[in-house]
Protein backbone atom coordinates (compact mmCIF):
# COMPACT_ATOMS: atom_id res chain seq x y z
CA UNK A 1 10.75 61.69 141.45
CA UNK A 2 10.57 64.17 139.22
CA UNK A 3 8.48 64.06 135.69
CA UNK A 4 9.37 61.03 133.40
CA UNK A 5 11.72 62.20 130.25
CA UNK A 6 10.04 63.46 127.32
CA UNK A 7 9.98 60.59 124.92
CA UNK A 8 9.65 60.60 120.80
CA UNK A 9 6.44 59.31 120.55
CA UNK A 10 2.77 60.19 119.72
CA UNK A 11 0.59 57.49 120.19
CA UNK A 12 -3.43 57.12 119.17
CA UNK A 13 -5.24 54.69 121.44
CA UNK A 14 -8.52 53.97 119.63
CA UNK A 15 -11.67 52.00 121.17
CA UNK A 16 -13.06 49.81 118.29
CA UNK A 17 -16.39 49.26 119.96
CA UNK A 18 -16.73 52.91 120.78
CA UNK A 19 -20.39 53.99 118.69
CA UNK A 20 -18.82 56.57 116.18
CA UNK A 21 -15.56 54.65 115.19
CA UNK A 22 -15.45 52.61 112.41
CA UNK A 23 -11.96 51.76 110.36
CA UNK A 24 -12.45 54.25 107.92
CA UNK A 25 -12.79 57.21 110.78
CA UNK A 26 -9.81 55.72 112.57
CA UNK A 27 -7.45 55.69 109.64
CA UNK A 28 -9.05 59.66 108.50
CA UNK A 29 -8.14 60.52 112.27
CA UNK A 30 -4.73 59.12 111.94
CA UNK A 31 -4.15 60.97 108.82
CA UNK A 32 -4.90 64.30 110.44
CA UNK A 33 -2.71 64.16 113.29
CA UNK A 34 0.02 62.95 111.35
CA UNK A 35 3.26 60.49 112.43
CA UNK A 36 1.13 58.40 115.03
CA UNK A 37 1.36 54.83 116.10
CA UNK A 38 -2.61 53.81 116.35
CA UNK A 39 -3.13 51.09 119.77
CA UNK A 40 -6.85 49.53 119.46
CA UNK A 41 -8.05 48.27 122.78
CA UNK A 42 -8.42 44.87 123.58
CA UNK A 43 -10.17 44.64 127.05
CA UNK A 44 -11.25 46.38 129.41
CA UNK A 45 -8.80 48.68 131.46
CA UNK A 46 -6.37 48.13 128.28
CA UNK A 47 -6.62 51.90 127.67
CA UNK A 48 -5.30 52.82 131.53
CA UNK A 49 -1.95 50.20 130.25
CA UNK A 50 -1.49 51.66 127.13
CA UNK A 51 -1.71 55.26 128.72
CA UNK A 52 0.89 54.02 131.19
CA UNK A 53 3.01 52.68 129.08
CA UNK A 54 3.13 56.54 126.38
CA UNK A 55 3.53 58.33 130.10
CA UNK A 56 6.21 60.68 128.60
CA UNK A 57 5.13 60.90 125.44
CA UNK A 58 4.95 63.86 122.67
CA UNK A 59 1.80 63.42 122.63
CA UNK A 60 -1.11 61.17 123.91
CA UNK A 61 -4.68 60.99 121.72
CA UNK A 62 -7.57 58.87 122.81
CA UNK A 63 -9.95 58.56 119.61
CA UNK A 64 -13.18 56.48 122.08
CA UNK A 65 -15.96 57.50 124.10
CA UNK A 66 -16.38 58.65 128.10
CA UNK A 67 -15.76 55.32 128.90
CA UNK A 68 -12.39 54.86 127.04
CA UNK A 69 -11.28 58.44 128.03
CA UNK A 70 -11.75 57.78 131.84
CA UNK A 71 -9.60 54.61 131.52
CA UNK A 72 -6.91 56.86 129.86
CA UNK A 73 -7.55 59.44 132.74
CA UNK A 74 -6.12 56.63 135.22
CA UNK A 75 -2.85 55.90 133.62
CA UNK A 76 -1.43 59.19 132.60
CA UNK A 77 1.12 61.09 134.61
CA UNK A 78 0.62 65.00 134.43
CA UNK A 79 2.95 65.94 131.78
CA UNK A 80 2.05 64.06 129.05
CA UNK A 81 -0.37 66.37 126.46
CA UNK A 82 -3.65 64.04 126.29
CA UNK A 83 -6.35 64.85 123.69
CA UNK A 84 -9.27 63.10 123.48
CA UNK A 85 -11.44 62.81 119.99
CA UNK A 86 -15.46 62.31 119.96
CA UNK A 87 -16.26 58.45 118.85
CA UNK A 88 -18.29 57.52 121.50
CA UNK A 89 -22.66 58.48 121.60
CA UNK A 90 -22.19 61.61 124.36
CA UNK A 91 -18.42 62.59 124.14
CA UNK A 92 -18.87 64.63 127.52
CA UNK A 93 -15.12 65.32 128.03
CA UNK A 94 -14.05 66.71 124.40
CA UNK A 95 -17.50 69.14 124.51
CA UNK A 96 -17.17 70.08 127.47
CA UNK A 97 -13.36 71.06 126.69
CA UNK A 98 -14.12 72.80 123.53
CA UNK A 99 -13.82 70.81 120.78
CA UNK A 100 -15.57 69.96 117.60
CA UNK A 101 -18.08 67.03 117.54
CA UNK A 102 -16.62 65.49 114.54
CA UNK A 103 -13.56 63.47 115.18
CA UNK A 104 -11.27 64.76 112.16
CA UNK A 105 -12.10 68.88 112.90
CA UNK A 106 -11.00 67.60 116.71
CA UNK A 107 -8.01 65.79 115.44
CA UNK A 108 -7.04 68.97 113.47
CA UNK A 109 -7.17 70.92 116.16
CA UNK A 110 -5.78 68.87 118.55
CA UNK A 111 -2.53 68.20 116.60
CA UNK A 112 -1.98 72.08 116.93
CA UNK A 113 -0.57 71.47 120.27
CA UNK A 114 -2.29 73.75 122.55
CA UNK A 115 -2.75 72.66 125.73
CA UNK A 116 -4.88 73.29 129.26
CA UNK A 117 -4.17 72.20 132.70
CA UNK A 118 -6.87 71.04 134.86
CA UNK A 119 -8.10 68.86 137.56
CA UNK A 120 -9.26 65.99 137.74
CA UNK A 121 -11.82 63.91 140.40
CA UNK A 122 -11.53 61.18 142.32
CA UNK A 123 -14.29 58.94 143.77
CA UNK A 124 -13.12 55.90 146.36
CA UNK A 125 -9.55 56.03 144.53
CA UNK A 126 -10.71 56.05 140.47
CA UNK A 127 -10.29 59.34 139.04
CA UNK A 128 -12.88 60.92 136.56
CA UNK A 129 -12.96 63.73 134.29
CA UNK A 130 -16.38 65.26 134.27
CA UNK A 131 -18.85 64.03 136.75
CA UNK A 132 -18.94 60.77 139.44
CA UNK A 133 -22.51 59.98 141.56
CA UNK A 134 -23.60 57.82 144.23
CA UNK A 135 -27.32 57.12 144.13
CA UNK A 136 -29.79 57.82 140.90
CA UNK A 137 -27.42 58.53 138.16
CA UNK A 138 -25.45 55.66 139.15
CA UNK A 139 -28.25 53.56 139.16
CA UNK A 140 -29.41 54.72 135.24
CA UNK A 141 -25.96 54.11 134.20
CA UNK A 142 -26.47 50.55 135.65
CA UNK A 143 -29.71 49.96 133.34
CA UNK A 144 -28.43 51.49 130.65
CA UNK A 145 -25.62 48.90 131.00
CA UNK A 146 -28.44 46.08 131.68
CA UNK A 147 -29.59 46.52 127.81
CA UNK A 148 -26.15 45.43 126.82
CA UNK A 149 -24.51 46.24 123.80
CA UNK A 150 -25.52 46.43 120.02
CA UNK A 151 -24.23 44.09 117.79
CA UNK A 152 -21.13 46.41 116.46
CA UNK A 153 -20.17 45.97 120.40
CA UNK A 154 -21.14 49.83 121.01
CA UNK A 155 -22.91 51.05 124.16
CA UNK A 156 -26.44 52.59 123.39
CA UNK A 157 -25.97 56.13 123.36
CA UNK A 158 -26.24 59.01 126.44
CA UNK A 159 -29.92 59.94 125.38
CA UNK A 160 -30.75 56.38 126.64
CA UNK A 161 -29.27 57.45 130.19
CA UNK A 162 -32.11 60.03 130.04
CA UNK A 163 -34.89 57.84 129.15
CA UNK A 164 -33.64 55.35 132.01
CA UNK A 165 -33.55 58.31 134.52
CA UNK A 166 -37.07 59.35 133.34
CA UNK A 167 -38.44 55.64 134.10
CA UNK A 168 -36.19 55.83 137.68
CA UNK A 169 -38.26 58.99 138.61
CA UNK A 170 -41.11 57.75 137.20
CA UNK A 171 -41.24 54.21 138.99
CA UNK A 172 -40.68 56.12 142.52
CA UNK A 173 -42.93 58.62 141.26
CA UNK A 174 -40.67 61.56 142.10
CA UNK A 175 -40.16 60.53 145.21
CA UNK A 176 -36.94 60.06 146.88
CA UNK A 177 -36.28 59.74 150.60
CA UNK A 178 -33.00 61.01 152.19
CA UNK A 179 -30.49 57.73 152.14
CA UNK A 180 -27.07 58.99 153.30
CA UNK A 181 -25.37 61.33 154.99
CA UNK A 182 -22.22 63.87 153.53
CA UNK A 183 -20.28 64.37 156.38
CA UNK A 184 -20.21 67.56 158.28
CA UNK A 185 -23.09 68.52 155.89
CA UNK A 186 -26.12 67.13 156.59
CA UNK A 187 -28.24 64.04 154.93
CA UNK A 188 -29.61 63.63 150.85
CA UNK A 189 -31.03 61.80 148.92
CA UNK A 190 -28.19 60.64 146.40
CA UNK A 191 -24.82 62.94 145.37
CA UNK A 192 -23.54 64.02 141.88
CA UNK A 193 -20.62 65.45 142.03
CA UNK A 194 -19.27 67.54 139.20
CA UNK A 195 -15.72 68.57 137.66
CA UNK A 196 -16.54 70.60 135.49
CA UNK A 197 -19.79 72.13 133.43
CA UNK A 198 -22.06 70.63 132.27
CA UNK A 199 -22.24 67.63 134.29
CA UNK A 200 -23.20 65.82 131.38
CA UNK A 201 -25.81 66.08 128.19
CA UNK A 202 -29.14 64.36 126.85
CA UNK A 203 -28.43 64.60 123.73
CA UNK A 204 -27.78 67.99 122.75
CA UNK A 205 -29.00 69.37 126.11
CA UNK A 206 -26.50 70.19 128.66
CA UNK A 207 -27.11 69.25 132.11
CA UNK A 208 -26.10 71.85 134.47
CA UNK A 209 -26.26 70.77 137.79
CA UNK A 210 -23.05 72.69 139.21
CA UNK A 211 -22.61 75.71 136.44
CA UNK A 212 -20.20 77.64 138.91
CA UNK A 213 -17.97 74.12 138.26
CA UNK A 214 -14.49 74.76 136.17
CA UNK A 215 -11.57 72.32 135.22
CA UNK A 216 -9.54 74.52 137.04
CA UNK A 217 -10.93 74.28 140.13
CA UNK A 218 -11.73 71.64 143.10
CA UNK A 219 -15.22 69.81 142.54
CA UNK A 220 -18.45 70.66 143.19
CA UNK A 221 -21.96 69.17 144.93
CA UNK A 222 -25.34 69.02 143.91
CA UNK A 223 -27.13 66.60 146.45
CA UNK A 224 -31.40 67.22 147.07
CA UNK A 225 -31.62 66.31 150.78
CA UNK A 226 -34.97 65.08 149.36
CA UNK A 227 -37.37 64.64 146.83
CA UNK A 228 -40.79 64.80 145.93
CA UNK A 229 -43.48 65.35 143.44
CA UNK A 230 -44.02 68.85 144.49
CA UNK A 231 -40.18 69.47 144.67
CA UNK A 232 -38.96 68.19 141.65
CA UNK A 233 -40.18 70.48 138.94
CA UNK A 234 -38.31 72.61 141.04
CA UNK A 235 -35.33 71.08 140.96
CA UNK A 236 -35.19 70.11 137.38
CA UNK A 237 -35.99 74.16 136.47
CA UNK A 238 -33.26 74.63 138.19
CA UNK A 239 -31.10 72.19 136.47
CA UNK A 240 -31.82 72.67 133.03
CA UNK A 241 -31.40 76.43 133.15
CA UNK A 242 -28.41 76.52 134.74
CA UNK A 243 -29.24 78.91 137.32
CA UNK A 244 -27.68 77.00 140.56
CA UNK A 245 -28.27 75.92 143.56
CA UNK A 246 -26.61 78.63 146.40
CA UNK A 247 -28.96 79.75 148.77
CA UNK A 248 -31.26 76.63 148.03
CA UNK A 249 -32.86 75.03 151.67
CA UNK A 250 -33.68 71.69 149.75
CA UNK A 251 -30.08 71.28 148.39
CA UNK A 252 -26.77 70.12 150.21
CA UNK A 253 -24.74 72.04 147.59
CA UNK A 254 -20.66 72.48 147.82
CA UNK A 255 -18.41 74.56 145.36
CA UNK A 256 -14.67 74.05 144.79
CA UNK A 257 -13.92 71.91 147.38
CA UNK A 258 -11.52 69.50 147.98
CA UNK A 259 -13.03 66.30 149.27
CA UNK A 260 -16.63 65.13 150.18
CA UNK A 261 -16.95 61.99 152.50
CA UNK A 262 -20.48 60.41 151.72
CA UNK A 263 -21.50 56.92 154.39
CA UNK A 264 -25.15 55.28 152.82
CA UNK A 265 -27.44 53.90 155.07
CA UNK A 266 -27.18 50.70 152.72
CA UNK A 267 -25.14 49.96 149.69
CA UNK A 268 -25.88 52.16 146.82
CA UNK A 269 -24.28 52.36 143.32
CA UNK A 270 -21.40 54.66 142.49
CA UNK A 271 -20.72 55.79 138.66
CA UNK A 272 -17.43 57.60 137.18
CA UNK A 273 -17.98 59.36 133.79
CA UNK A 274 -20.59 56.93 133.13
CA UNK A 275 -18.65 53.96 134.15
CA UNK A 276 -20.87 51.44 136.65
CA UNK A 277 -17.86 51.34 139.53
CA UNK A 278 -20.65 48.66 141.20
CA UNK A 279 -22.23 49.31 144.93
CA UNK A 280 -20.61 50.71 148.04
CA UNK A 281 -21.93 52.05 151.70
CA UNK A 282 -19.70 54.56 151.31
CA UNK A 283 -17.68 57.23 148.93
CA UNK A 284 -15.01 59.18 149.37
CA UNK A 285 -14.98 62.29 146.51
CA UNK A 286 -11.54 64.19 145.65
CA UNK A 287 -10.24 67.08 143.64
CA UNK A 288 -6.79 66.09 142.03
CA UNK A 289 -6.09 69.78 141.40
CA UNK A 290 -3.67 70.60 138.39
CA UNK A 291 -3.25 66.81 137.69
CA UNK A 292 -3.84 66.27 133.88
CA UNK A 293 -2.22 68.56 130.49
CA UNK A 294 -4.87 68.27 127.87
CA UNK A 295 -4.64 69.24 124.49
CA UNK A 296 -7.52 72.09 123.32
C-alpha cells in the first residue's frame, strides 16, 4: 500500500495532566499554530488512537510530555508532519530536536512547516523516540512512577529520575554485577540504548551516554559489563562529558546498528522514553530507519 492520501486537517492532541499544560497554555498554543482542531486525552494509549486516526493529516502537533509523545510515536504512519511542543517536566524529544523550551516559541516555529526525517527505535515491538533501557534506568523510571502523581494529575518531573538513580547506586553502593547477556557481544550489567543525543537530561544537564548517536541513523549501545565503586566515577566522567565510550574494555558499546538481542538471567524492567513497559527476561532493540517526518 502506498502512503494514505493527504487529508485537510491539522489536529493538536494535548495531554491535560502533562506538568506544563494548563488551559490557558493550551488555548495560547492553539492560537499560534492557527486553524487546529485541539483532541485532549482521555486514557492512556488515547494519544496512539488519535494519532491513528490524523494518519494523513496536514499536520500532526502533540502539545504533552515524553510520555504523551511516545504514544503518538506508535500511531503515526511516516508521512504525516508530527511536531511535538514542551508541556511535560523533561521534554527530551522537542530539545533534543531543536526547539524552544516554551511551548508558544515551539508552536511558532513549528507551524512554519519545516520538517526532518528520522528514525525511530523499537524495544520488544513499542517504538521510542529518544532512548529505551533494560536494567537501572528502567528500574528509576519504575520508582519515580511508585511516588505517583501530584494532585493536578502530573508526573513529578525528570530531575526526580536523577535523584531515584542516585539512591539506586547508592543502595547497591556502586556496585552492579553483570546480569545478561547481548548476543554475539558479550555479558553487562544493564543496557541503555539510545536514538539519538542526549539520551536524556537532569534537569538542564544532558546525559550523553551515546554522543556519536543521530536521528538519522540506526541506534546505539552503552552497556558497563560491570560496575563498581572504583569503576564508576569512571564511567559517569565519561558520561557527563560526552566523550564516549569506543575503545573502552569495561563497556559493551554499539554504534548505528540495527538490532540488539538482550536474554536476562532473570526478569528485569524495560523502559521506553520514560515509559515503565513492566519486566521481561528478554529484549529485542530495533532501528526503524527513516520511519517518522517531524516538524523542526
Amino acid at each position: 500500500m502506498g502512503p494514505s492520501p493527504r487529508i485537510s486537517l491539522r489536529l493538536l492532541i494535548v495531554n491535560p495532566f502533562a506538568s506544563s499544560v494548563t488551559e490557558e497554555r493550551i488555548e495560547q498554543v492553539a492560537r499560534a499554530l492557527g486553524d487546529v482542531e485541539t483532541r485532549r486525552t482521555e486514557h492512556r494509549g488515547h494519544a496512539t488512537e488519535l494519532a491513528r486516526e490524523a494518519r494523513g493529516a496536514e499536520a500532526l502537533y502533540v502539545f504533552s510530555g515524553d510520555g504523551g509523545y511516545n504514544e503518538v510515536l506508535n500511531g503515526i504512519d511516516s508521512e504525516t508532519p508530527v511536531g511535538f511542543v514542551p508541556g511535560g517536566g523533561a521534554n527530551v524529544l522537542p530539545r533534543a530536536l531543536g526547539l524552544p523550551g516554551d511551548p508558544v516559541r515551539a508552536a511558532e516555529q513549528l507551524v512554519a512547516g519545516r520538517t526532518r526525517r528520522i528514525s525511530l527505535g523499537r524495544v520488544n515491538g513499542r517504538r521510542f523516540g529518544f532512548a529505551a533501557g533494560i536494567g537501572l534506568d528502567a528500574e528509576a523510571i519504575r520508582r519515580l512512577e511508585a511516588r505517583g502523581r501530584r494532585e493536578d494529575g502530573a508526573r513529578a518531573r525528570n530531575a526526580v529520575v536523577a535523584w531515584e538513580l542516585a539512591r539506586l547506586i547508592a543502595a547497591r553502593r556502586g556496585r552492579f554485577e553483570p546480569a545478561l547477556e547481548i548476543l554475539g557481544r558479550g555479558r553487562a550489567a544493564f543496557a541503555l540504548v539510545a536514538n539519538g543525543d542526549p539520551y536524556t537530561y537532569a534537569g538542564p544537564l544532558p546525559i550523553r551516554i551515546a554522543p556519536e548517536a543521530r536521528f538519522e541513523l540506526g541506534i546505539d549501545l552503552f552497556a558497563p559489563r560491570g560496575v563498581s565503586p572504583v569503576t564508576l566515577p569512571r564511567l559517569l566522567v565519561r558520561v557527563l562529558l560526552g566523550r564516549g565510550h569506543s575503545g573502552a574494555g569495561d563497556v559493551v558499546h554499539g554504534h548505528d546498528l540495527d538490532r540488539i538481542e538482550v536474554v536476562c538471567d532473570g526478569p528485569m524492567p524495560i523502559q521506553a522514553d520514560g515509559e515503565d513497559l513492566g519486566d521481561s527476561t528478554s529484549a529485542i532493540f530495533e532501528a526503524e530507519r527513516g520511519a517518522a517526518l517531524v516538524l523542526v
